[in-house]
Protein backbone atom coordinates (compact mmCIF):
# COMPACT_ATOMS: atom_id res chain seq x y z
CA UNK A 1 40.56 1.06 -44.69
CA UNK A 2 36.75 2.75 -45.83
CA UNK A 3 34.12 1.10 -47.43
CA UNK A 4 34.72 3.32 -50.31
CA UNK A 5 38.51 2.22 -50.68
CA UNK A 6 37.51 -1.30 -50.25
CA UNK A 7 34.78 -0.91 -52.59
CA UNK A 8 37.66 0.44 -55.17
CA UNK A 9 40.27 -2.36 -54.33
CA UNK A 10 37.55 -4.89 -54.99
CA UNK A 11 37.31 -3.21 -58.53
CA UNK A 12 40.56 -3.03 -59.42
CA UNK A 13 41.66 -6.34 -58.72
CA UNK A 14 38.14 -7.88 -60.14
CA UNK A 15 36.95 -9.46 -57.50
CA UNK A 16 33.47 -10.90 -57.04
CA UNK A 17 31.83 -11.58 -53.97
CA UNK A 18 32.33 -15.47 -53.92
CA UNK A 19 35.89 -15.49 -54.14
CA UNK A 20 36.72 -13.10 -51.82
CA UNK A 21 34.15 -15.49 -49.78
CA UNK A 22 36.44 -18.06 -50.35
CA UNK A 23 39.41 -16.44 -49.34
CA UNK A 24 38.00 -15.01 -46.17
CA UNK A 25 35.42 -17.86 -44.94
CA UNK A 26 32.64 -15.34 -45.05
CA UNK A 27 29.29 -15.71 -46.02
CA UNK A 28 28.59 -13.67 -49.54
CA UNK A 29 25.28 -12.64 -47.57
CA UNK A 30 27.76 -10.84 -45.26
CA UNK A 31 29.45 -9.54 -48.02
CA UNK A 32 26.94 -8.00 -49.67
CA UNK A 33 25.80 -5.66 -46.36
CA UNK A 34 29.37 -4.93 -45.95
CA UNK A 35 30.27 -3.77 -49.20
CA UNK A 36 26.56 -2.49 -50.19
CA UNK A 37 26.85 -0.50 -46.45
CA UNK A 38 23.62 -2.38 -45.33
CA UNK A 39 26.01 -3.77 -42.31
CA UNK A 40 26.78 -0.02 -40.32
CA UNK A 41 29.27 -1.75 -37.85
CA UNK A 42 30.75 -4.54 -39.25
CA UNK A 43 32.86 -6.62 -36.68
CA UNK A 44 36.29 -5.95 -36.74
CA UNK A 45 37.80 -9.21 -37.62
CA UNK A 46 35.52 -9.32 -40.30
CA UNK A 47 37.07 -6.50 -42.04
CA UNK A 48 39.62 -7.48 -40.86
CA UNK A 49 39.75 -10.85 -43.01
CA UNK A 50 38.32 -8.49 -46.15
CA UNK A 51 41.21 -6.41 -45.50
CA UNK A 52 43.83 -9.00 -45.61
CA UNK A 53 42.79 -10.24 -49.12
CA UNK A 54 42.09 -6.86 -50.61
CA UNK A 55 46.04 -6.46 -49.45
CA UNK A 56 47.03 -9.36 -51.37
CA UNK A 57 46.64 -12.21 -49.19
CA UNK A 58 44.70 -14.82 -51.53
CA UNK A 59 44.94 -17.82 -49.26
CA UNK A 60 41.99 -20.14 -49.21
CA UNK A 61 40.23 -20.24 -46.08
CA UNK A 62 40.86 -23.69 -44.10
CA UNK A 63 37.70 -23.75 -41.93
CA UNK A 64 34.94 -23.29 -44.23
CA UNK A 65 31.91 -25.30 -45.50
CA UNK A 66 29.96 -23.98 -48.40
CA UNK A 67 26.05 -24.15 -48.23
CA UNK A 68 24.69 -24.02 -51.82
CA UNK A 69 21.18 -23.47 -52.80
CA UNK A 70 20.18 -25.64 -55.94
CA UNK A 71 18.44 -24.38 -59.01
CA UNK A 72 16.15 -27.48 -59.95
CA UNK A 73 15.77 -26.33 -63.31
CA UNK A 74 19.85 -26.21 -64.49
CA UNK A 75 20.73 -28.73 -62.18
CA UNK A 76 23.16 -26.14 -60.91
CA UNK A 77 24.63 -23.57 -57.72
CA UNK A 78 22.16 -20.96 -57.74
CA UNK A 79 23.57 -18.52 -54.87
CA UNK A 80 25.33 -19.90 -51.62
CA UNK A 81 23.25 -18.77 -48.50
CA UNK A 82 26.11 -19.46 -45.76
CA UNK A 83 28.34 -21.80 -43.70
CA UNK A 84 25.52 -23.29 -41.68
CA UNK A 85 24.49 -26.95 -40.85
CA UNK A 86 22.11 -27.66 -43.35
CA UNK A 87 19.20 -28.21 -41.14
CA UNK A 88 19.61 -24.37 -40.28
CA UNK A 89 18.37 -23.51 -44.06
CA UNK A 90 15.15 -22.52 -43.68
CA UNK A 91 13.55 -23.01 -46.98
CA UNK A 92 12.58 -26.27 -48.53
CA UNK A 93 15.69 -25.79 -51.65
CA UNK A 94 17.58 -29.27 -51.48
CA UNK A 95 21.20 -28.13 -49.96
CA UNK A 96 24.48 -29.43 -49.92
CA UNK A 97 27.88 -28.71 -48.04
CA UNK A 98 31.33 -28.73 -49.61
CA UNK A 99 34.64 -27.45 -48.39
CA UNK A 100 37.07 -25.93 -50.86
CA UNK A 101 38.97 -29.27 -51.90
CA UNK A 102 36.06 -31.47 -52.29
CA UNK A 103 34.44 -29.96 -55.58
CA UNK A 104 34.82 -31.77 -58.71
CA UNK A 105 33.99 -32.09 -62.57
CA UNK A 106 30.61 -32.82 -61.87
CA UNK A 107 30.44 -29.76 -59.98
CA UNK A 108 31.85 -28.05 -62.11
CA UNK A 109 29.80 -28.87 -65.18
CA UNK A 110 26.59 -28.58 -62.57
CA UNK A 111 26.93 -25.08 -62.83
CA UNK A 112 25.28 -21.85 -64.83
CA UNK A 113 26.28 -21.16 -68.06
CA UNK A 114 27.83 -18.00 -67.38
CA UNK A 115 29.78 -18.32 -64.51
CA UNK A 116 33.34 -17.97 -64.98
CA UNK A 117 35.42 -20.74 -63.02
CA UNK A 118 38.33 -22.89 -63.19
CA UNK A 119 38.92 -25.55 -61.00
CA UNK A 120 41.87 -26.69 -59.14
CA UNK A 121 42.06 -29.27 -56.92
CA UNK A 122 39.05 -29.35 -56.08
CA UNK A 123 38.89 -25.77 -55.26
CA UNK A 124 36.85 -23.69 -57.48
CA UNK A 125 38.85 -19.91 -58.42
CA UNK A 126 36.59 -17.13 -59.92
CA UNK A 127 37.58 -15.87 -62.99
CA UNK A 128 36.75 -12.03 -64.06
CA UNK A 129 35.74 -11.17 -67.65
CA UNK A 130 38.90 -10.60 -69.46
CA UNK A 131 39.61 -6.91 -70.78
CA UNK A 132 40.53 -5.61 -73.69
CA UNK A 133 44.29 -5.52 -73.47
CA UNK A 134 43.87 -8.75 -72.13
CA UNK A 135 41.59 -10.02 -75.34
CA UNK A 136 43.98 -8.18 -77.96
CA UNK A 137 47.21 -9.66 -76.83
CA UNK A 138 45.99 -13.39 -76.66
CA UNK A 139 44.29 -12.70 -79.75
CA UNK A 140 47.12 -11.34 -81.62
CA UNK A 141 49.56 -14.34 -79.79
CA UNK A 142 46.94 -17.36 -81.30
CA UNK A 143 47.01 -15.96 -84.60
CA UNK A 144 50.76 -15.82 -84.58
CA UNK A 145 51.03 -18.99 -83.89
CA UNK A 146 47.87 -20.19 -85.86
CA UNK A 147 49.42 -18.83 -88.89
CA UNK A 148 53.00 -20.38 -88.16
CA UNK A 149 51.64 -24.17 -87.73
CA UNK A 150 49.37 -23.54 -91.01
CA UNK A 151 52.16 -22.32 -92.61
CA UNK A 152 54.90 -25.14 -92.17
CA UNK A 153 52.02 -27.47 -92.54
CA UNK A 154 52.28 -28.46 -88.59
CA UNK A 155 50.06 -31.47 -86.93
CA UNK A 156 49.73 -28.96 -83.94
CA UNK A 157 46.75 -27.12 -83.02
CA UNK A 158 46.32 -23.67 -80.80
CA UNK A 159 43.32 -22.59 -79.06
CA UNK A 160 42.50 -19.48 -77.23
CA UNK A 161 40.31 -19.54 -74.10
CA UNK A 162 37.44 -20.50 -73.12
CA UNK A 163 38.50 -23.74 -74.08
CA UNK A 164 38.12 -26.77 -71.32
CA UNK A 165 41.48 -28.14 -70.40
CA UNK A 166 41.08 -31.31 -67.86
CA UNK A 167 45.01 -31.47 -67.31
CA UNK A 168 45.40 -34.27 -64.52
CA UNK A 169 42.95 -36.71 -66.42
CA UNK A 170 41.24 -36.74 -62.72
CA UNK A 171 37.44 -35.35 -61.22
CA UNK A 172 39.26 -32.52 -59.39
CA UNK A 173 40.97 -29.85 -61.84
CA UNK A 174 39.49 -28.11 -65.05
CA UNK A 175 41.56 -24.74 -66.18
CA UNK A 176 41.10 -22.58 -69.05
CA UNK A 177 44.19 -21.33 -70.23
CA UNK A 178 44.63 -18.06 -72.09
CA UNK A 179 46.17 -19.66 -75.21
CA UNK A 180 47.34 -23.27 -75.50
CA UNK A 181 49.10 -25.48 -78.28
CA UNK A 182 48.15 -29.39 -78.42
CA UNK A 183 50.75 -31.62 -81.10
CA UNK A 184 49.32 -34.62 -79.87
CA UNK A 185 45.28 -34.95 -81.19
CA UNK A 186 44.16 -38.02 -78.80
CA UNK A 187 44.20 -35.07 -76.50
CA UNK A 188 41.58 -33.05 -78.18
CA UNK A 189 37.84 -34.15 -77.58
CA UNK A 190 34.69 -32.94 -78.43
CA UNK A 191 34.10 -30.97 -75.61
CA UNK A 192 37.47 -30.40 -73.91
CA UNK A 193 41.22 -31.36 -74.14
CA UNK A 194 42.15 -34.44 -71.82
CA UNK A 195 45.24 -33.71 -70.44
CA UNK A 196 48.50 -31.23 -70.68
CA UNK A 197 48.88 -29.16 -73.92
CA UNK A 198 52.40 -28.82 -74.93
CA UNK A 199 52.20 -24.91 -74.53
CA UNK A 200 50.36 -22.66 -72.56
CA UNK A 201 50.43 -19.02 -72.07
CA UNK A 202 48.85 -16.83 -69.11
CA UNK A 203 48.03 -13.05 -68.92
CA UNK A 204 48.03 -11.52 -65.61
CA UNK A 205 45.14 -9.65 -64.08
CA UNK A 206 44.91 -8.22 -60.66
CA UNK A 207 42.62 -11.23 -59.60
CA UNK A 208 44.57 -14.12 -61.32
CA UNK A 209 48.82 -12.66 -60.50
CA UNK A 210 49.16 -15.08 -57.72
CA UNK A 211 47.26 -18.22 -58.93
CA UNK A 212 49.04 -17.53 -62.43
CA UNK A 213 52.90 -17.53 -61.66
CA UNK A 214 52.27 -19.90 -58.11
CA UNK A 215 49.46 -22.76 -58.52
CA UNK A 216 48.89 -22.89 -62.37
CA UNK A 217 52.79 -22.80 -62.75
CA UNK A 218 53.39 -26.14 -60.58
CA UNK A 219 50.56 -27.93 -61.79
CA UNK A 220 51.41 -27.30 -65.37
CA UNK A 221 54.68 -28.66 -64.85
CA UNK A 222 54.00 -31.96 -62.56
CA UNK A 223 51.37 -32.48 -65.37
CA UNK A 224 53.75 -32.41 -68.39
CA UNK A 225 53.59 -29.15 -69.67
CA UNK A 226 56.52 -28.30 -71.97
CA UNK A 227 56.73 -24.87 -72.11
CA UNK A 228 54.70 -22.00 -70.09
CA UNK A 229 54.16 -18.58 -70.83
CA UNK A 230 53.30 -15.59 -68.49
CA UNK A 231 52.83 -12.00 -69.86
CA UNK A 232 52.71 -9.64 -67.16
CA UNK A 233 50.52 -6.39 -68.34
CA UNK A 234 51.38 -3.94 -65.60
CA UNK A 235 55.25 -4.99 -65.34
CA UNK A 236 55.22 -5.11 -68.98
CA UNK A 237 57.60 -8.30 -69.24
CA UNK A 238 57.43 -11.93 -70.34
CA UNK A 239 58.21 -14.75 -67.98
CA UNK A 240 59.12 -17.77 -69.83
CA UNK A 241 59.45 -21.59 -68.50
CA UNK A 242 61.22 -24.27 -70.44
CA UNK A 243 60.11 -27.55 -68.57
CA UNK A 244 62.16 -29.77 -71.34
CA UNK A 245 65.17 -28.42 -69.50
CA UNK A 246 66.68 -30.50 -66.74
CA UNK A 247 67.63 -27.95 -64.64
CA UNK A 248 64.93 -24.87 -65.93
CA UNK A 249 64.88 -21.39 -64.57
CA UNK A 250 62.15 -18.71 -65.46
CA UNK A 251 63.48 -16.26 -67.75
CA UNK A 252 62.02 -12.47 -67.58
CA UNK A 253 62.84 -10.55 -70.68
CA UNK A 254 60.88 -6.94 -71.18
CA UNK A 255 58.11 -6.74 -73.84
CA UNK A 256 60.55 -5.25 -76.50
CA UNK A 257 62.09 -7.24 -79.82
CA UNK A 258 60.73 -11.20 -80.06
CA UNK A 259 60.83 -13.95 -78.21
CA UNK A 260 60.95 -17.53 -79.45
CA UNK A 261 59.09 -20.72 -78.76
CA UNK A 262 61.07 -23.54 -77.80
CA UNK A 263 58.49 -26.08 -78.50
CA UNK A 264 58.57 -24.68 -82.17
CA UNK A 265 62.69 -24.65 -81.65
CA UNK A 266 63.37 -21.03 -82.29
CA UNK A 267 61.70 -20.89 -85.25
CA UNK A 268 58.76 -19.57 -84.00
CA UNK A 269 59.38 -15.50 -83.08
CA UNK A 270 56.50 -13.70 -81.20
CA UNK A 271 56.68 -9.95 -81.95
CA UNK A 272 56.70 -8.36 -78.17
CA UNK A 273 56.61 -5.02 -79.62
CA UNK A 274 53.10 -5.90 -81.07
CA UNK A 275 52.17 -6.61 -77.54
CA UNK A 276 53.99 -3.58 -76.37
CA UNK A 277 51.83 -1.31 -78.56
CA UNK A 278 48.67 -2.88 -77.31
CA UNK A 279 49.16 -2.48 -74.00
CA UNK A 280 49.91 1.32 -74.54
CA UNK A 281 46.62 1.60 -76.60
CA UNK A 282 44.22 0.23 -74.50
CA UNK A 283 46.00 0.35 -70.74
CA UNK A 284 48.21 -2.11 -69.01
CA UNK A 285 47.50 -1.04 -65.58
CA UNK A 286 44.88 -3.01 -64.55
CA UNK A 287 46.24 -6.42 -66.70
């Protein structure tokens, strides 16, 4: 594989930097002279590793220690320098190591303002700007459902992301969903929702595919999710889950007619035409 298809992998399936770090165990320092051709020969099993996850491999690394520079002033990660000891950082920056399974709210809330992250078991997962297929169909999907719950005068609430969702109560998982429905209001704080909305619904994107129908879709059941929601942009289908089943089984129906809610019953239709049309407007291909 060249640098320059690579480069245009890395693109399409919006990755940055750190998470392909975390996928590989390479330094982002690294990264950056690979992928900026600063590094002319690159050892093989480095690109090696970059090739794996480029290919769709998106397993977390198991061996590696993250070495974290700290901005004084926000408290927060400023840039991670590499997987050294800490004594091998140079400057006088106060450090610390983590491995992926030991970050946690605090973390979490320790950093910038605009970086995009969720985190799951301890693991922090990068999350790409959304674009604007993405946008319009969650969009269109919360005011369906914001203007069915307003309209049978419903106790339920829907929120589209970024909204905080701290769905195992714990220190070690924060998501955002796409678009999520909460009937029960003890949930809802100031600042977040404490535990598992009733409803949630994903959109895939190159970068989030995997996570979306594999990690999220476990988690959201064990936590108590009732129903879950996956519209696939390139495939152009819906993958539903009914968790109040006993003995569920994902349904894939193609984005054509309606589809109803069962949290709502049946009585709530989404139009999957409506989605169908968007994703023909503005481009499905890259979710």
């Amino acid at each position: 594989m060249t640098l320059e298809e690579m480069r245009r992998i890395k693109e399409e399936r919006g990755y940055s930097l750190f998470q392909i770090s975390n996928y590989t165990g390479i330094p982002v320092v690294t990264l950056q002279k690979v992928f900026s051709g600063q590094s002319k020969c690159p050892r093989k099993t480095t690109i090696d590793r970059i090739e794996k996850v480029l290919l769709g491999d998106e397993e977390i690394y198991p061996g590696r220690s993250h070495v974290y520079r700290m901005n004084t002033e926000s408290k927060g990660i400023y840039d991670e320098l590499s997987h050294t000891e800490p004594n091998m950082v140079k400057d006088s920056v106060p450090v610390y190591i983590k491995t992926p399974g030991e970050f946690t709210v605090e973390d979490y809330y320790s950093l910038p303002e605009d970086t995009r992250v969720e985190l799951i078991d301890g693991v922090f997962y990068n999350m790409t700007a959304p674009n604007i297929v993405h946008q319009d169909i969650a969009s269109f999907i919360h005011m369906s459902i914001y203007n069915f719950i307003r309209k049978n005068k419903g106790a339920c609430k829907v929120f589209e992301a970024p909204v905080d969702v701290q769905l195992d109560c714990d220190n070690k998982t924060m998501f955002q969903p796409d678009v999520m429905i909460i009937c029960d209001r003890d949930k809802i704080k100031v600042d977040k929702i404490f535990g598992a909305p009733d409803f949630i619904l994903e959109i895939l994107s190159p970068s989030t595919r995997r996570k979306d129908k594999t990690i999220k879709l476990s988690k959201y059941e064990n936590a108590g999710v009732k129903e879950y929601w996956i519209i696939d942009p390139m495939q152009k289908i819906l993958i539903t889950y009914n968790f109040m089943e006993e003995d569920w089984f994902p349904v894939v129906v193609p984005l054509k007619g309606t589809a109803k809610m069962a949290i709502f019953e049946g009585k709530l239709e989404i139009d999957l035409d409506e989605i169908m049309e968007s994703i023909e407007e503005f481009g499905g291909n890259e979710g």
